[in-house]
Protein backbone atom coordinates (compact mmCIF):
# COMPACT_ATOMS: atom_id res chain seq x y z
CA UNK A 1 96.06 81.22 124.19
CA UNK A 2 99.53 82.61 125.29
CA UNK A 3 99.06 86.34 124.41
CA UNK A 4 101.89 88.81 124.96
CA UNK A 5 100.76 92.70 124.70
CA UNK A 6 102.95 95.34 123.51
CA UNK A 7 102.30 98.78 125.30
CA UNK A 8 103.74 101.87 125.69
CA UNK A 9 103.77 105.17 128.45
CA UNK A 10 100.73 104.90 130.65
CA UNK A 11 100.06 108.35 130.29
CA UNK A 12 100.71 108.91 126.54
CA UNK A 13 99.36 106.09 124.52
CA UNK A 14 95.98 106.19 124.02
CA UNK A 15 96.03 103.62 120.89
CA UNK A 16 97.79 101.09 123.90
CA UNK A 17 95.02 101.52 126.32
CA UNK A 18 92.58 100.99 123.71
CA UNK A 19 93.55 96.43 123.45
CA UNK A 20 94.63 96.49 127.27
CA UNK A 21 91.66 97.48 128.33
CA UNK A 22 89.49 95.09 126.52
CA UNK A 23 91.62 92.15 127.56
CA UNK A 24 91.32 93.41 131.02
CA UNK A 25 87.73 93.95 130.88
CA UNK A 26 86.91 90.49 129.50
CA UNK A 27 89.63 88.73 131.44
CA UNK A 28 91.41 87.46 128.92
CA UNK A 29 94.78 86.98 130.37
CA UNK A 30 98.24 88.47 128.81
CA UNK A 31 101.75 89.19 129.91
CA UNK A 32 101.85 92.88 130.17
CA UNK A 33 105.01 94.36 128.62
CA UNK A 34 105.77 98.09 128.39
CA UNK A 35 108.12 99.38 125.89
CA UNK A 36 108.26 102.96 126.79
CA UNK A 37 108.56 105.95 124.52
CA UNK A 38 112.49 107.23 124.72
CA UNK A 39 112.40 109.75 121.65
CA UNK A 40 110.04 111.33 119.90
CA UNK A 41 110.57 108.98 117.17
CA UNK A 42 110.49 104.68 118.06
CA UNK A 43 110.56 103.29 114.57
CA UNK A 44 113.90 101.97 114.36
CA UNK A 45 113.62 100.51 117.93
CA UNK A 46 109.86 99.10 117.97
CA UNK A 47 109.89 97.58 114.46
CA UNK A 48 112.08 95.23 116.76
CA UNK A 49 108.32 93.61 117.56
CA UNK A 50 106.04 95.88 115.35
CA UNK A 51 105.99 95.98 111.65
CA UNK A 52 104.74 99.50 111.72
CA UNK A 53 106.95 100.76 114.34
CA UNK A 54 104.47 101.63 116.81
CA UNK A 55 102.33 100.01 119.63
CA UNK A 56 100.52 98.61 120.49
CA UNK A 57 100.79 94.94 119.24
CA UNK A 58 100.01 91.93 120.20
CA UNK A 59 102.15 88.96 120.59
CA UNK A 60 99.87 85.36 120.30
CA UNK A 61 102.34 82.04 120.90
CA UNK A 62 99.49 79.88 120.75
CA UNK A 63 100.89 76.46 118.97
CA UNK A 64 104.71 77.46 119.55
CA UNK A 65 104.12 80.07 117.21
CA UNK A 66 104.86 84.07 117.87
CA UNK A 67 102.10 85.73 115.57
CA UNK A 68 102.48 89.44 115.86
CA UNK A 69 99.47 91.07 115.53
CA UNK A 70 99.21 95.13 114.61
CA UNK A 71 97.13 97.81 115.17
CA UNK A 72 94.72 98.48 117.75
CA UNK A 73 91.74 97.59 115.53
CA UNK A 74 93.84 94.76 114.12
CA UNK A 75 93.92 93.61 117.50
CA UNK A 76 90.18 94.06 118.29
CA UNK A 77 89.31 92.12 115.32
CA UNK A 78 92.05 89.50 115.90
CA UNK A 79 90.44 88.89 119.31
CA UNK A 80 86.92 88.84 118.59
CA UNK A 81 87.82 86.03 115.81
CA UNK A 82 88.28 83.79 118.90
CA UNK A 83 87.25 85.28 121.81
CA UNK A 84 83.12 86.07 122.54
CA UNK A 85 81.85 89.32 123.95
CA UNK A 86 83.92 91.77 121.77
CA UNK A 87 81.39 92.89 120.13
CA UNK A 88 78.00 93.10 121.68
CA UNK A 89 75.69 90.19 121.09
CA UNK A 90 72.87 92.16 119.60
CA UNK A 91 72.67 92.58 116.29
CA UNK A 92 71.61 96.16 116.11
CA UNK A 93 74.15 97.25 119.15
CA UNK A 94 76.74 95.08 117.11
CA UNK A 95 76.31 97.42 113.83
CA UNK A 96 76.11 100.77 115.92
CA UNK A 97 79.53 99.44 118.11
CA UNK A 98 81.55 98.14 114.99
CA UNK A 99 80.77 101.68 113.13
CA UNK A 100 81.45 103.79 115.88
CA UNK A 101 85.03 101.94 116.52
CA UNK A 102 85.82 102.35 112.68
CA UNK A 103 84.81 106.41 112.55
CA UNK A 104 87.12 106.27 116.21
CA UNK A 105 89.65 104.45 114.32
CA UNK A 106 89.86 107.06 111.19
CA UNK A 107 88.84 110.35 112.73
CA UNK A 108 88.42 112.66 115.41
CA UNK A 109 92.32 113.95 114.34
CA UNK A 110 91.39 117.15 115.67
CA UNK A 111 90.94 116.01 119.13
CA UNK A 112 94.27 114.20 119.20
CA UNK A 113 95.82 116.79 117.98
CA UNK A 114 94.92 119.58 120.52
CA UNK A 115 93.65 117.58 123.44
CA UNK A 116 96.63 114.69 123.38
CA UNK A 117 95.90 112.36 126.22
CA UNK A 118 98.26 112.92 129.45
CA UNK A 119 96.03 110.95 132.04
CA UNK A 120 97.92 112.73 135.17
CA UNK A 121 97.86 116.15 134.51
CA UNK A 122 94.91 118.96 134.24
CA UNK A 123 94.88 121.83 131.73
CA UNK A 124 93.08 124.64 131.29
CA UNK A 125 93.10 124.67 127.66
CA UNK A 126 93.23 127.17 124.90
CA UNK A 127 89.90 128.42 123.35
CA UNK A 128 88.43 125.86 121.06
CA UNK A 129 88.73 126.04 117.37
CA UNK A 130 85.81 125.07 115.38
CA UNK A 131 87.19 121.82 114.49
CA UNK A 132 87.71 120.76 118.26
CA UNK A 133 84.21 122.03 118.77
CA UNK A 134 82.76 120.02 115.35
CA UNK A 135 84.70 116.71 117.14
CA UNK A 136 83.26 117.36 120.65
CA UNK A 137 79.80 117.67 119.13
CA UNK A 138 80.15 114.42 117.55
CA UNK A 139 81.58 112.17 120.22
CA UNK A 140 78.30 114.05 122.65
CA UNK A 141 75.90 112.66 119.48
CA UNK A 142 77.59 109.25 119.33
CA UNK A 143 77.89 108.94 123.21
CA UNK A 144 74.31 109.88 123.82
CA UNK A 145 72.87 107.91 120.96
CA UNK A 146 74.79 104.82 122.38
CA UNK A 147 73.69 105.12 125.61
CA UNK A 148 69.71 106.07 124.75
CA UNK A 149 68.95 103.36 122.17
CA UNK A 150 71.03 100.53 123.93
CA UNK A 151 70.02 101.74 127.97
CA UNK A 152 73.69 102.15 129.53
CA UNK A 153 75.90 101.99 131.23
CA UNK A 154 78.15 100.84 128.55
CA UNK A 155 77.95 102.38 125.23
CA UNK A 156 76.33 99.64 123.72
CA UNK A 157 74.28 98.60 126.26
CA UNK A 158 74.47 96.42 129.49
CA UNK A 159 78.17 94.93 129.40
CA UNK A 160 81.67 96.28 128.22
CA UNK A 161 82.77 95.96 124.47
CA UNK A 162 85.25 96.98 121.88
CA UNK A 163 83.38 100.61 121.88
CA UNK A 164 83.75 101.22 125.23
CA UNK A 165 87.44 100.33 124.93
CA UNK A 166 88.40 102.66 121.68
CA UNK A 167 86.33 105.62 123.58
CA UNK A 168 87.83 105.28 126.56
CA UNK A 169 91.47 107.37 126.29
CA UNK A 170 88.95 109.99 125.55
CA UNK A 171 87.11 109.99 129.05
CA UNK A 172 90.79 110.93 130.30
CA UNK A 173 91.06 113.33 127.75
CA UNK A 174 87.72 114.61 128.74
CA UNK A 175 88.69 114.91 132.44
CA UNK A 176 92.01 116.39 131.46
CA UNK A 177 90.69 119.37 129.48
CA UNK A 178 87.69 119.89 131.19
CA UNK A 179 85.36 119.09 127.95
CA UNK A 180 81.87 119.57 128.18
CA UNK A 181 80.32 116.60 126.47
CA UNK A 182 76.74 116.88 127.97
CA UNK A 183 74.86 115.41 131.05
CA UNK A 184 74.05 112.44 129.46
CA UNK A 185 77.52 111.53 128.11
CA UNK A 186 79.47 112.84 131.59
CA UNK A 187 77.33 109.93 132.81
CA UNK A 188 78.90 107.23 130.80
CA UNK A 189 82.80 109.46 131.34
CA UNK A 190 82.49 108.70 135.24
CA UNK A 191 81.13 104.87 134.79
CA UNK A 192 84.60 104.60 132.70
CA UNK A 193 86.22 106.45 134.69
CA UNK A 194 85.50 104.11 137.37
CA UNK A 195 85.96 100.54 136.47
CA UNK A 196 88.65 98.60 138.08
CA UNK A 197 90.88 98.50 134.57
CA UNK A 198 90.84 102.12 134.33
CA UNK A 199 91.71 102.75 137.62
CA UNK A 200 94.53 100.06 137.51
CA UNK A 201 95.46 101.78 134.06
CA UNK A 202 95.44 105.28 136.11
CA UNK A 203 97.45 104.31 138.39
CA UNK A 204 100.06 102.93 137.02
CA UNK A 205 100.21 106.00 134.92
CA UNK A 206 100.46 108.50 138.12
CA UNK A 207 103.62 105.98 139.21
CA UNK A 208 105.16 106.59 136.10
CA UNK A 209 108.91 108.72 136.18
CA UNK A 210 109.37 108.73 132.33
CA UNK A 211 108.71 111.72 130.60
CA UNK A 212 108.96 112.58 126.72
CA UNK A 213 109.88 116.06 125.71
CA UNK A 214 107.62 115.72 122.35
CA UNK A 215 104.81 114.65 124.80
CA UNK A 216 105.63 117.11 127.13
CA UNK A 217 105.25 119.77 124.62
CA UNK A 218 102.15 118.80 123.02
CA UNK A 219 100.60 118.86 126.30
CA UNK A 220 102.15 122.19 127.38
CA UNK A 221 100.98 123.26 124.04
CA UNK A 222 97.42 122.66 124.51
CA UNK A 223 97.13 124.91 127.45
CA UNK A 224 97.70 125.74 130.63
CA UNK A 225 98.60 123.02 132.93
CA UNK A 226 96.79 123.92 136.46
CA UNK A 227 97.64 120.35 137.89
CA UNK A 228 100.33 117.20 138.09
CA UNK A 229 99.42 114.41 139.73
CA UNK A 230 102.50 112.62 138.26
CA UNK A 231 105.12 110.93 140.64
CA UNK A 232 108.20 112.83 140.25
């Protein structure tokens, strides 16, 4: 395989992270190309690679051909189609992973929408609405269900998969904001929080000089910033 990965603004993009990670954590090896977020709009200029406009996407020039792949969950699928240990092995950890990445995929817009992920900064954030509360309360009951039928420390039991990859921009959210998602579910937030990819992803984030004003205002909407690890 020859893959080329499409990514944007450590910080921002938490649909990026979500095929990065998974690549990392199964070793599958890619070039690593950033196209960072200039505007608050990157249509015009990203459906240069991307037929939607927007990352990520992934670039495969297996057999002298460039297939672009879209989507983050396009991607996930696209991968597991050739690659083994996408999905867990299991069948009953596979069904629980695969429908837990598709209710990731389509919901939660709550949670993006007032906790956007910034992974340098910390906020102390507005009071919760009901709807942040309903979406915090789910991803505790999803977490903890994971991690009690399947025995941790992944989501879906012993090793890494897709669901630990389309969860994971929300451990930084979680860290970000403060959110209490439970004993049991911190638990799984600090395992994430720890592996080497995360940390790589973190840090490369902190390096980061860009900023976005849109960005920048969603987070400075969302509360008080108390901290900004950010290089300068």
């Amino acid at each position: 395989m020859a893959y080329t990965l499409i990514t944007a603004n450590r910080n921002y993009s938490s649909w990026s992270l979500r095929p990065w990670l998974l690549m990392k954590a199964l070793d599958l090896p890619f070039d690593d190309r950033i196209e960072p977020f200039a505007a608050a709009t990157n249509y015009a200029a990203f459906r240069s690679f991307s037929p939607t406009g927007q990352v990520p996407a992934l670039i495969d020039g297996a057999n002298g051909e460039d297939r672009t792949v879209w989507d983050s969950l396009g991607i996930i699928l696209y991968l597991a189609d050739r690659h083994p240990g996408v999905w867990p092995a299991e069948d009953a950890a596979r069904a629980f992973a695969q429908c837990a990445v598709a209710e990731m995929h389509s919901g939660f817009s709550t949670l993006r929408n007032d906790c956007t992920m910034n992974v340098g900064v910390r906020v102390e954030p507005h009071i919760h609405s009901p709807a942040l509360n309903k979406d915090i309360a789910r991803l505790r009951e999803v977490w903890e269900q994971g991690l009690d039928r399947f025995g941790g420390p992944f989501l879906a039991g012993r090793t890494f998969t897709a669901i630990d990859a389309f969860y994971a921009p929300v451990a930084f959210r979680v860290r970000t904001y403060g959110l209490d998602v439970g004993p049991t579910a911190q638990i799984w937030v600090d395992h994430m929080l720890a592996h080497p990819a995360m940390q790589q992803w973190e840090a490369e984030a902190l390096a980061e000089t860009w900023r976005e004003d849109s960005h920048e205002a969603e987070i400075g909407a969302a509360g008080k910033i108390i901290a900004d690890y950010r290089a300068m």
